[in-house]
PDB file of N, CA and C in Angstrom:
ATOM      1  N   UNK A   1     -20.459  41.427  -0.223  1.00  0.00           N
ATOM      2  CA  UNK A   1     -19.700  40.353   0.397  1.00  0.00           C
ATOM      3  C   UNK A   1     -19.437  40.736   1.850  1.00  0.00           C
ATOM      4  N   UNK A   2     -19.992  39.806   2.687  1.00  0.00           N
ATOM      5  CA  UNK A   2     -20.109  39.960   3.886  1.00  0.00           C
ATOM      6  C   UNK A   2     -18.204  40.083   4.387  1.00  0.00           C
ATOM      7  N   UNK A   3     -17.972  41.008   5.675  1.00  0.00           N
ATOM      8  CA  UNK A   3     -16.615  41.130   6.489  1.00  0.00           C
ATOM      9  C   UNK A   3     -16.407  39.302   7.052  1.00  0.00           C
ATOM     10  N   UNK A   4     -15.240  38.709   7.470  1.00  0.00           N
ATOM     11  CA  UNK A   4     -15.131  37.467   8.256  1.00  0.00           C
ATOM     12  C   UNK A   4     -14.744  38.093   9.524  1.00  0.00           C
ATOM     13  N   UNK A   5     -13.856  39.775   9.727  1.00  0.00           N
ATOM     14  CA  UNK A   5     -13.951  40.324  10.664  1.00  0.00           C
ATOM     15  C   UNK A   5     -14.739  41.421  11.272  1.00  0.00           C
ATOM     16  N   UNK A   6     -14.941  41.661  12.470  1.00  0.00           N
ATOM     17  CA  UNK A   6     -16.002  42.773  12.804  1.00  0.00           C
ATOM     18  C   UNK A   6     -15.513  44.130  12.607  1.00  0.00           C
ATOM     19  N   UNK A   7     -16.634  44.793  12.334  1.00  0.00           N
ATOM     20  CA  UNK A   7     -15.701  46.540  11.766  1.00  0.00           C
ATOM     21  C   UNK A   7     -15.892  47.178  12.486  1.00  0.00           C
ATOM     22  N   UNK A   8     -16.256  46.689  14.380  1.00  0.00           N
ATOM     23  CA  UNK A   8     -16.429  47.384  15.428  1.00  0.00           C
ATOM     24  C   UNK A   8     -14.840  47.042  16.167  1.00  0.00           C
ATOM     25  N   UNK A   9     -14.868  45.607  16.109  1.00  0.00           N
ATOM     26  CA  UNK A   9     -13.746  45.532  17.545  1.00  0.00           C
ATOM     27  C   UNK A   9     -12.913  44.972  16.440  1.00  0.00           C
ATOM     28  N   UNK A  10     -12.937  44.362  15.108  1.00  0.00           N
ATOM     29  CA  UNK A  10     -11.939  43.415  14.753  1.00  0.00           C
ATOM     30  C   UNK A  10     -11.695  41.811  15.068  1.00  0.00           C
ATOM     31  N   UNK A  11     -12.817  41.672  16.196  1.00  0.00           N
ATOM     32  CA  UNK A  11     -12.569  39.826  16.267  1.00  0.00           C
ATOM     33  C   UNK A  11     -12.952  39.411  15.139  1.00  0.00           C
ATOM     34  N   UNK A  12     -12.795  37.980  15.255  1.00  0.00           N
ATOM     35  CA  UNK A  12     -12.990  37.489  13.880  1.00  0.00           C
ATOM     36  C   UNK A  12     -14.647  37.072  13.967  1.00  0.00           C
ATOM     37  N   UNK A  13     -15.443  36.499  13.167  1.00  0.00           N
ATOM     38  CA  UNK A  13     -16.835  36.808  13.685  1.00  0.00           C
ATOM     39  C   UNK A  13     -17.089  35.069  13.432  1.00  0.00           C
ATOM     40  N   UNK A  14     -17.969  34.727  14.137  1.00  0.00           N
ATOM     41  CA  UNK A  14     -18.854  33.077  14.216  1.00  0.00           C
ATOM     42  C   UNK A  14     -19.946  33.180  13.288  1.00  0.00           C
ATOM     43  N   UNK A  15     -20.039  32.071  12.929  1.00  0.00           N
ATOM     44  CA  UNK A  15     -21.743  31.816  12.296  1.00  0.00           C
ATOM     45  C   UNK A  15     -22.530  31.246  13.298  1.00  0.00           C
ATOM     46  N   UNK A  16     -23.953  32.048  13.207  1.00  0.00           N
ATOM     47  CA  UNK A  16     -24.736  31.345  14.255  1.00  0.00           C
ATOM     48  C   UNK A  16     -26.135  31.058  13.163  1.00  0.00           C
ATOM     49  N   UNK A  17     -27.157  30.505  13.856  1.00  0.00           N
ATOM     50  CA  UNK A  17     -28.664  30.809  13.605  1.00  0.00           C
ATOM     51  C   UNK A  17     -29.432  31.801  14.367  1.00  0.00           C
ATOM     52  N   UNK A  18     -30.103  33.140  13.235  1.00  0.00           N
ATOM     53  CA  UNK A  18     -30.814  33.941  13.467  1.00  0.00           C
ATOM     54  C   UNK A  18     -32.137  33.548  14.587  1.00  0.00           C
ATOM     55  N   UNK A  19     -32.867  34.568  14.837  1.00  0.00           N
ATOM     56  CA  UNK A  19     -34.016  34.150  14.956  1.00  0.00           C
ATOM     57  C   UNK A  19     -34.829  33.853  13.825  1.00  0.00           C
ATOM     58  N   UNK A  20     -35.958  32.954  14.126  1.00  0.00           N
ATOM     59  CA  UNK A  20     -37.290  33.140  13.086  1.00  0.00           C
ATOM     60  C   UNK A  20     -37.794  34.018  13.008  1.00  0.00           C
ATOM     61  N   UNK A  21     -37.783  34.907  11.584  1.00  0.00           N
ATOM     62  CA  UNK A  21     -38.958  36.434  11.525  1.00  0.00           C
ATOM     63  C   UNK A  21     -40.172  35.385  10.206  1.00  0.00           C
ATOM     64  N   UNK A  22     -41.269  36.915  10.068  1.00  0.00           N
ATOM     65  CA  UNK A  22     -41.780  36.256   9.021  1.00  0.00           C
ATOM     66  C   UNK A  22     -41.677  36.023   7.796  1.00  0.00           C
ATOM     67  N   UNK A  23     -40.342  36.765   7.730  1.00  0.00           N
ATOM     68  CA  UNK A  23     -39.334  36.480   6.131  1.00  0.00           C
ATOM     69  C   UNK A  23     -39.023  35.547   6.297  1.00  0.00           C
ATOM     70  N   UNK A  24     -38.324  34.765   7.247  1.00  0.00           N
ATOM     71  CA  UNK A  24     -37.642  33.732   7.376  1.00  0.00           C
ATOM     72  C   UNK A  24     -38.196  32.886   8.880  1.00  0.00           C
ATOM     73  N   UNK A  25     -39.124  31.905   8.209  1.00  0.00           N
ATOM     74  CA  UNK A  25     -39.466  31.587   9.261  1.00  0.00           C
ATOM     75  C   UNK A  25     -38.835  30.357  10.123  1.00  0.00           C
ATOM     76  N   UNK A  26     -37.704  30.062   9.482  1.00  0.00           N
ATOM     77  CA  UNK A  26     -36.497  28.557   9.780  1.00  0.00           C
ATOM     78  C   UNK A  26     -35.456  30.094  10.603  1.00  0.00           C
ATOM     79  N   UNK A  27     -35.553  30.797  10.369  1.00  0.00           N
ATOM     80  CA  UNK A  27     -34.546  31.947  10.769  1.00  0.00           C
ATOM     81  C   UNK A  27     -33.343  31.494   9.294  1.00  0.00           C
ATOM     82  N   UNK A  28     -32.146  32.593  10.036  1.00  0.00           N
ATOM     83  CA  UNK A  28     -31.264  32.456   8.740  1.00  0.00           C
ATOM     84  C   UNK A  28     -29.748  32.427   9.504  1.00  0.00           C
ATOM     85  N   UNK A  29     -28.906  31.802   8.257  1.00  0.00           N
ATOM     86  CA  UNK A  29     -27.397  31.638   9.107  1.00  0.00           C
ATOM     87  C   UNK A  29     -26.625  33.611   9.170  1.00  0.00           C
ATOM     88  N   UNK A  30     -25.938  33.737  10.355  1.00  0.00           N
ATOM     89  CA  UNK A  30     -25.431  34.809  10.480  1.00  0.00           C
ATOM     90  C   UNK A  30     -24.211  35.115  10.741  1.00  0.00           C
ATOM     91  N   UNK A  31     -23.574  35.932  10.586  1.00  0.00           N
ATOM     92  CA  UNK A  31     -22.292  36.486  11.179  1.00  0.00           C
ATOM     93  C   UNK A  31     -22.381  37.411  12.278  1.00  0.00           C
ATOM     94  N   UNK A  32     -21.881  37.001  13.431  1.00  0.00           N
ATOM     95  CA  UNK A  32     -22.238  37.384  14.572  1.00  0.00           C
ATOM     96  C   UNK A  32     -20.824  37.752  15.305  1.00  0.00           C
ATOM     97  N   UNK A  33     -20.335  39.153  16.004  1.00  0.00           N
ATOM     98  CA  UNK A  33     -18.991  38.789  16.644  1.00  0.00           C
ATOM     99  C   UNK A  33     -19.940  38.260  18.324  1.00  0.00           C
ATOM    100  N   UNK A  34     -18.301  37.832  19.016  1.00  0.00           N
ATOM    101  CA  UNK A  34     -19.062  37.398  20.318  1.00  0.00           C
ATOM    102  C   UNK A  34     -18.934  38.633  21.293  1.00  0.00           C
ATOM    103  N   UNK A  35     -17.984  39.254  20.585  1.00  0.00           N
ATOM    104  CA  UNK A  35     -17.820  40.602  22.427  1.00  0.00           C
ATOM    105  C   UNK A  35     -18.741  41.938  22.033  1.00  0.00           C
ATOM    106  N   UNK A  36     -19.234  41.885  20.816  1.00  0.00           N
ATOM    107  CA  UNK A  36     -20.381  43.267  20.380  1.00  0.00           C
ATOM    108  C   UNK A  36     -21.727  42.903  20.078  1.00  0.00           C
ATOM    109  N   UNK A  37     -22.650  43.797  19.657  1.00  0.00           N
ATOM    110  CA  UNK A  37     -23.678  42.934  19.349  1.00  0.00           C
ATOM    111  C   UNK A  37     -23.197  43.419  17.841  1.00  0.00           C
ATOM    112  N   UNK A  38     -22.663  43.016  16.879  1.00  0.00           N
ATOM    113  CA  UNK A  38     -22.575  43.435  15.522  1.00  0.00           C
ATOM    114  C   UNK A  38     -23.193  42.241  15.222  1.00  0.00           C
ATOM    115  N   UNK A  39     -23.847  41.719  14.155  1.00  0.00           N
ATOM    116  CA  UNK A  39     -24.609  41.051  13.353  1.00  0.00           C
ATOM    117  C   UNK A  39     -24.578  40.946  11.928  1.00  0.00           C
ATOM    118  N   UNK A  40     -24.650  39.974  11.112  1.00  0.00           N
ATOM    119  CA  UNK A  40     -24.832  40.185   9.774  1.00  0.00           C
ATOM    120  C   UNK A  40     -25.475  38.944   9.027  1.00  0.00           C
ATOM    121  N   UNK A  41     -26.816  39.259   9.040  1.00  0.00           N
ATOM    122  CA  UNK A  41     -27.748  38.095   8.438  1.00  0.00           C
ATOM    123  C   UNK A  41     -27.605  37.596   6.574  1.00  0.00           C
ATOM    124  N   UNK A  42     -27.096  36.594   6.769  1.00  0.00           N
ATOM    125  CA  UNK A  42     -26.504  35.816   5.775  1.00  0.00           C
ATOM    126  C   UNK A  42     -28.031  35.432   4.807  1.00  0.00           C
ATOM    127  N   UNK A  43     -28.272  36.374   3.960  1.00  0.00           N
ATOM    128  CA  UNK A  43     -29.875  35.761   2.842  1.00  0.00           C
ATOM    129  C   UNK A  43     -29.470  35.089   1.972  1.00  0.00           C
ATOM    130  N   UNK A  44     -28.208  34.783   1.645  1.00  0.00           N
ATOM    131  CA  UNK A  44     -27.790  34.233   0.269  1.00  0.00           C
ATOM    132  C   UNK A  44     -26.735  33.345   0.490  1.00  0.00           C
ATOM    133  N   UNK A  45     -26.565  32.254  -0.580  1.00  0.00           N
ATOM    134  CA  UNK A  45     -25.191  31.465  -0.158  1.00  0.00           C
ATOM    135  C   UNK A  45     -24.386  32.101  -0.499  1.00  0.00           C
ATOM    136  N   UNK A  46     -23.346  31.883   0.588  1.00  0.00           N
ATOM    137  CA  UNK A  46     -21.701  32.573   0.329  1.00  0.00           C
ATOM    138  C   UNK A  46     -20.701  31.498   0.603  1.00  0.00           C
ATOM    139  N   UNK A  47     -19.864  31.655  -0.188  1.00  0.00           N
ATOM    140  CA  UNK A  47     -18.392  30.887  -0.043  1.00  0.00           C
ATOM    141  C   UNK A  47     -17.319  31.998  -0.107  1.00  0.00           C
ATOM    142  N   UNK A  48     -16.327  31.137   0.338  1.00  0.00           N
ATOM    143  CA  UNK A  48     -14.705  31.966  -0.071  1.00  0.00           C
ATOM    144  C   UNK A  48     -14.196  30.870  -0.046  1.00  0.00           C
ATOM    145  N   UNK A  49     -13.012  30.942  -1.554  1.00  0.00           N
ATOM    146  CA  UNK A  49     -12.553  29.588  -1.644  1.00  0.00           C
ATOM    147  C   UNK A  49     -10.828  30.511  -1.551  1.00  0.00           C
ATOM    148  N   UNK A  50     -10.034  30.123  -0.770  1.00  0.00           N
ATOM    149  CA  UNK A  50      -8.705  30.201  -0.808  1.00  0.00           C
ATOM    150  C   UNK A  50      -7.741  29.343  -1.069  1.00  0.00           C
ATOM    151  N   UNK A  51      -7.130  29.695  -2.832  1.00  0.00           N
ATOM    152  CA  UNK A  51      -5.807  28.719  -2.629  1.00  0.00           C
ATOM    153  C   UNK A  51      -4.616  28.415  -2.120  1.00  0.00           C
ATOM    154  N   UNK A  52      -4.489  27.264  -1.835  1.00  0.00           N
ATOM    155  CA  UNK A  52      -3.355  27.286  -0.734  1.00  0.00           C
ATOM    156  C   UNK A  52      -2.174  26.459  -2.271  1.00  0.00           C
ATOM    157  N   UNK A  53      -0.506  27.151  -1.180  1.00  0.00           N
ATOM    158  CA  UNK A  53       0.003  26.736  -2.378  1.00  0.00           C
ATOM    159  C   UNK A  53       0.666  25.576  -1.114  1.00  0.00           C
ATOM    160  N   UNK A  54       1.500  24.705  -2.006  1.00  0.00           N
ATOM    161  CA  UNK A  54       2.195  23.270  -1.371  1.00  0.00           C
ATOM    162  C   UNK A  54       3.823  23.764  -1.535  1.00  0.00           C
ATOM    163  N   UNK A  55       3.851  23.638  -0.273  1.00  0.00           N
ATOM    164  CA  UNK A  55       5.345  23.500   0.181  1.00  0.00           C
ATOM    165  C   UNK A  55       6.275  22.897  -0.755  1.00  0.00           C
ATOM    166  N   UNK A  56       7.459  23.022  -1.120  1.00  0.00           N
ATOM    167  CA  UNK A  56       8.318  22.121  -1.668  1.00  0.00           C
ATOM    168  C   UNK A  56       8.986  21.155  -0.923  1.00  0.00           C
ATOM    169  N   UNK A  57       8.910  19.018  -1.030  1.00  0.00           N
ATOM    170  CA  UNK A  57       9.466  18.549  -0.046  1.00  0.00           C
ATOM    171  C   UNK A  57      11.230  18.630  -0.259  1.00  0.00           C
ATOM    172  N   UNK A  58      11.575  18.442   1.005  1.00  0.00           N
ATOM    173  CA  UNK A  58      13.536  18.607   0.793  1.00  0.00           C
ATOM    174  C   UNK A  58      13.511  17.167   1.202  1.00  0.00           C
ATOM    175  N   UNK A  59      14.378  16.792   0.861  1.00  0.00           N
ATOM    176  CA  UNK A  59      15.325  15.430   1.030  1.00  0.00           C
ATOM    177  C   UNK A  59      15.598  15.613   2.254  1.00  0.00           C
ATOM    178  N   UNK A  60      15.265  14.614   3.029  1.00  0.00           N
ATOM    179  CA  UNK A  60      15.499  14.249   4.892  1.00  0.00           C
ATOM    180  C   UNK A  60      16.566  13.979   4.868  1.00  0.00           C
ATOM    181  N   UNK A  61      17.567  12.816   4.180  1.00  0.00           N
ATOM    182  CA  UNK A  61      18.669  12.602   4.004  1.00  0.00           C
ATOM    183  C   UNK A  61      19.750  12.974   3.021  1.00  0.00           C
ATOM    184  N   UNK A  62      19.558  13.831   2.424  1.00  0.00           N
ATOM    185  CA  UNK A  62      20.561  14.272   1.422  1.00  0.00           C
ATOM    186  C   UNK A  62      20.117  14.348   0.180  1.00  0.00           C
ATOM    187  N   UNK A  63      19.169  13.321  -0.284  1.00  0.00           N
ATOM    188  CA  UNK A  63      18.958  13.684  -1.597  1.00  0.00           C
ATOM    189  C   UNK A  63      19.623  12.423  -2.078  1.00  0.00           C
ATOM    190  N   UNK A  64      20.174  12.792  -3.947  1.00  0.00           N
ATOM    191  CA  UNK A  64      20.925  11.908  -4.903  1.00  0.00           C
ATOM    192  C   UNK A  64      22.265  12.297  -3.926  1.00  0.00           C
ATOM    193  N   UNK A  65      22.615  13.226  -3.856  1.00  0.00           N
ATOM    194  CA  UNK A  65      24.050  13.366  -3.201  1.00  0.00           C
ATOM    195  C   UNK A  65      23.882  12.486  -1.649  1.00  0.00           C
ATOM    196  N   UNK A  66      23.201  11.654  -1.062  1.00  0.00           N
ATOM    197  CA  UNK A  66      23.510  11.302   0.157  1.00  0.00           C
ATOM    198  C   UNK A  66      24.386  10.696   0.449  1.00  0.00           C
ATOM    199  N   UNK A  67      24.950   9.067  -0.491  1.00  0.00           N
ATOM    200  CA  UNK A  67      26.436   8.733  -0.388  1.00  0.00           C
ATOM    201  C   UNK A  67      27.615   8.847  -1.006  1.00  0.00           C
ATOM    202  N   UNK A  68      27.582  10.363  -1.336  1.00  0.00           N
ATOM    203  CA  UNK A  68      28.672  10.820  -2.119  1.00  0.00           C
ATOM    204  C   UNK A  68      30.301  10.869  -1.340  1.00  0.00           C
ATOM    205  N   UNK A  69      29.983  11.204  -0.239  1.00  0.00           N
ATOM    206  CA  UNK A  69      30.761  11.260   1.072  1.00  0.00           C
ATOM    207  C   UNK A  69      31.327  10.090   2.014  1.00  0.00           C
ATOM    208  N   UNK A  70      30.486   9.170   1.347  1.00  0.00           N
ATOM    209  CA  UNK A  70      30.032   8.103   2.781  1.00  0.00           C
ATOM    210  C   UNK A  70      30.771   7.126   2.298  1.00  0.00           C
ATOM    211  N   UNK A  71      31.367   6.428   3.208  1.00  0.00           N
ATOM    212  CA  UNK A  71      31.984   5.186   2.923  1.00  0.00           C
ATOM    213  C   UNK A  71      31.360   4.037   2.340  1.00  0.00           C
ATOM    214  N   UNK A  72      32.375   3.359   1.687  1.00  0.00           N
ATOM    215  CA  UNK A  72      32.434   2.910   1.098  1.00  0.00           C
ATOM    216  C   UNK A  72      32.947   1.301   0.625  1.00  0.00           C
ATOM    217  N   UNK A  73      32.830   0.110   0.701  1.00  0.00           N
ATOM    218  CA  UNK A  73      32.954  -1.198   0.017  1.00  0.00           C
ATOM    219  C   UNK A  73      33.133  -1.453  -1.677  1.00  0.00           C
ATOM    220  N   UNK A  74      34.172  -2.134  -1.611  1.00  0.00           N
ATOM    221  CA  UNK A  74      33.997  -2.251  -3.394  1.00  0.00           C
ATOM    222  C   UNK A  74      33.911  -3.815  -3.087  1.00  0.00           C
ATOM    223  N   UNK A  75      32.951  -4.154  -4.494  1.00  0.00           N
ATOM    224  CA  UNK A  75      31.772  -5.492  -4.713  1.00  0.00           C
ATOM    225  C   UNK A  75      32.640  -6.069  -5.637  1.00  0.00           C
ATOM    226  N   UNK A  76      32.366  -7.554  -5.244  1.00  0.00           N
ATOM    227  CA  UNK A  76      32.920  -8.445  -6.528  1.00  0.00           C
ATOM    228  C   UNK A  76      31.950  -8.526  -8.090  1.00  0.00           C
ATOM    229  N   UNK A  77      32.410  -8.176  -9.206  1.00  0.00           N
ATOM    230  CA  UNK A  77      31.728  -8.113 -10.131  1.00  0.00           C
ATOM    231  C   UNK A  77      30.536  -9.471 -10.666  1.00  0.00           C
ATOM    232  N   UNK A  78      31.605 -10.446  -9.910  1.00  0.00           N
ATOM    233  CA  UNK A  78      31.108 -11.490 -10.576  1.00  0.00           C
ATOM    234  C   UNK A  78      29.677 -12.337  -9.334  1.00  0.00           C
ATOM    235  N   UNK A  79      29.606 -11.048  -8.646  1.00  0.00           N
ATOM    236  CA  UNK A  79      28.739 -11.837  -7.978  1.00  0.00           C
ATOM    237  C   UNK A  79      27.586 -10.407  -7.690  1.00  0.00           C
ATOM    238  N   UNK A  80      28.258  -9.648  -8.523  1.00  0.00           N
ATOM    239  CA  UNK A  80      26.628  -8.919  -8.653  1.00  0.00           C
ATOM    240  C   UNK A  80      25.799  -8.652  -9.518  1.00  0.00           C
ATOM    241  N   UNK A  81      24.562  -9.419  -9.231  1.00  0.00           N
ATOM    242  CA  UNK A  81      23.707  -9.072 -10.819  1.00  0.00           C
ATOM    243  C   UNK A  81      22.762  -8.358 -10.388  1.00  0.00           C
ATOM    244  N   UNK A  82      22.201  -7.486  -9.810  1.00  0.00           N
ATOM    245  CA  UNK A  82      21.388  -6.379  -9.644  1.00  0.00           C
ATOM    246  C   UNK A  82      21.661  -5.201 -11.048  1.00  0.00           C
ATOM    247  N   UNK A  83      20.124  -4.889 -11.522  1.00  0.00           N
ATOM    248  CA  UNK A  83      20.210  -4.414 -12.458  1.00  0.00           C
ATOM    249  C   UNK A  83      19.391  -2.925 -12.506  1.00  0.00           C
ATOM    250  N   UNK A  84      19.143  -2.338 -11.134  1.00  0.00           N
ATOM    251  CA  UNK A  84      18.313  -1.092 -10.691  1.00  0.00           C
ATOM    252  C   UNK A  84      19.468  -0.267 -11.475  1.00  0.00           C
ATOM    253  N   UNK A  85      18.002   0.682 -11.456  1.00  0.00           N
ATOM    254  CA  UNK A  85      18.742   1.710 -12.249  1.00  0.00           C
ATOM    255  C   UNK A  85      20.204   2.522 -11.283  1.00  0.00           C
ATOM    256  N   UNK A  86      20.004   2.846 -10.440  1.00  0.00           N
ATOM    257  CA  UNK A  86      21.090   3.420  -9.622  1.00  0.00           C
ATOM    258  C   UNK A  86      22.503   2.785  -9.871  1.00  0.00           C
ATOM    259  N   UNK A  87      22.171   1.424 -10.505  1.00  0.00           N
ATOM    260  CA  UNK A  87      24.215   1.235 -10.385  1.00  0.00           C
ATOM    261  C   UNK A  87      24.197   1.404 -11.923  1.00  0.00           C
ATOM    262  N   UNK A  88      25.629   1.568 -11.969  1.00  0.00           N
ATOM    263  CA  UNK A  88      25.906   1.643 -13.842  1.00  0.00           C
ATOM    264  C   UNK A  88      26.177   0.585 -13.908  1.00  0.00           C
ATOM    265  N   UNK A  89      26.081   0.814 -15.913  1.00  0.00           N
ATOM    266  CA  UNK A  89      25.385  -0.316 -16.289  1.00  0.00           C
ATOM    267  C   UNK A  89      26.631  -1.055 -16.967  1.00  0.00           C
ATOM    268  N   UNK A  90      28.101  -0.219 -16.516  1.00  0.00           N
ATOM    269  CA  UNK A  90      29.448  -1.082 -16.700  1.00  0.00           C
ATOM    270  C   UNK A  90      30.022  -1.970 -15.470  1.00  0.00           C
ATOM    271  N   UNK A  91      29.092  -2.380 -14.665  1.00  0.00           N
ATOM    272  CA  UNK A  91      29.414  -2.635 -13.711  1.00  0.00           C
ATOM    273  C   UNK A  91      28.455  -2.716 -12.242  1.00  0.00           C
ATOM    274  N   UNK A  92      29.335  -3.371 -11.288  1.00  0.00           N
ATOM    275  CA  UNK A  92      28.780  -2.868  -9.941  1.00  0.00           C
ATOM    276  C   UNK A  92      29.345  -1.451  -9.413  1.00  0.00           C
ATOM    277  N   UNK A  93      28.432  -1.235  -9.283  1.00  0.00           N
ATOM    278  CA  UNK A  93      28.996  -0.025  -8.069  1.00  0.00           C
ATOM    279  C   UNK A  93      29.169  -0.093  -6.407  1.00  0.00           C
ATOM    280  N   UNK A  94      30.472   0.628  -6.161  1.00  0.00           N
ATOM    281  CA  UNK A  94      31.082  -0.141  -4.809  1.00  0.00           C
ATOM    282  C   UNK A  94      29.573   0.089  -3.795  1.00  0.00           C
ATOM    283  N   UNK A  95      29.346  -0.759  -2.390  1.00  0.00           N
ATOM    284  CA  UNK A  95      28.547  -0.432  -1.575  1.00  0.00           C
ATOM    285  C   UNK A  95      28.813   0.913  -0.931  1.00  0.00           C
ATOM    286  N   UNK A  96      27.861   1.488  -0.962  1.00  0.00           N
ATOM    287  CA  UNK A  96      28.037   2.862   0.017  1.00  0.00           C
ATOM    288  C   UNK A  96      26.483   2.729   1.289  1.00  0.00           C
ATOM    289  N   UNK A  97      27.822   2.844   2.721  1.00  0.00           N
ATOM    290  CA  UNK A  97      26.937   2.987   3.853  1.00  0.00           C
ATOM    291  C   UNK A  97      26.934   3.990   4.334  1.00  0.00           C
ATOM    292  N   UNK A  98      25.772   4.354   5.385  1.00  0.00           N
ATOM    293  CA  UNK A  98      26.198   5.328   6.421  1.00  0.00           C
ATOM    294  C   UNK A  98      26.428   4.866   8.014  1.00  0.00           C
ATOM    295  N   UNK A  99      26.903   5.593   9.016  1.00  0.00           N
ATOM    296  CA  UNK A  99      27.006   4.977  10.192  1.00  0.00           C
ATOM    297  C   UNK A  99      25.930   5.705  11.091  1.00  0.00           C
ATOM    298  N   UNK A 100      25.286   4.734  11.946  1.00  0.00           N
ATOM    299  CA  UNK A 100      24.108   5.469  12.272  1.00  0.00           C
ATOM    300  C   UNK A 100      24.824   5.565  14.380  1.00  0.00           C
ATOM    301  N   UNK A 101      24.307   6.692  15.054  1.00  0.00           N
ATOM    302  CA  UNK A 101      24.948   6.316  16.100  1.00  0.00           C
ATOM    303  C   UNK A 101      23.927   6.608  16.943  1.00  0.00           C
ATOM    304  N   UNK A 102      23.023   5.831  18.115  1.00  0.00           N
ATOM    305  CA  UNK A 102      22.068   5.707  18.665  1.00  0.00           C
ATOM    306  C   UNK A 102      22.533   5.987  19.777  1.00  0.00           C
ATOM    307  N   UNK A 103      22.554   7.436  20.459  1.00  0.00           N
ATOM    308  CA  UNK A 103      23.142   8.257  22.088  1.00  0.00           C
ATOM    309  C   UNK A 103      21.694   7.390  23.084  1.00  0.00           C
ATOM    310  N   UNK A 104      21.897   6.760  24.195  1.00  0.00           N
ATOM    311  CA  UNK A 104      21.219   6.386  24.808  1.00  0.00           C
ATOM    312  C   UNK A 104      20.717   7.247  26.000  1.00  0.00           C
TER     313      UNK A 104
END
């Protein structure tokens, strides 16, 4: 398994195209650094597969707790029929806002 860095200087190394020999007369793909002449003629397919792991997302605004704090309106019962899951289901639940303040 070919280096991705050089074991002369340490840059990281490019792929180029070889010359044409009479082994290879298309030439062949290589690992080449750019500041040495180090070389490494690629005869075979190679991969490296690295898994990457995924971040965990956070809540931009708070989350379930965002208007736990936040003010608040209480709703007339008889004029709310919204049936999302978020309000209980004895009732309305009062409005909760936030105040947004736009510095110019």
């Amino acid at each position: 398994m070919p280096l991705t860095f050089c074991p002369n200087c340490s840059n990281a190394l490019t792929i180029s195209r070889a010359e044409p020999t009479t082994r290879h007369p298309l030439g062949v793909n290589r690992f080449e650094c750019r500041t040495c002449p180090y070389q490494y003629a690629l005869d075979q397919s190679w991969f490296e597969k690295t898994p990457m792991k995924q971040k965990e997302v956070e809540d931009v605004f708070g989350g379930k707790e965002e208007f736990a704090n936040a003010d608040s309106v209480a709703t007339a019962d008889s004029e709310c029929r919204r049936t999302d899951d978020h309000i209980p289901k004895g009732g309305c639940a009062p409005a909760a806002y936030a105040v947004l303040m736009h510095l110019a």
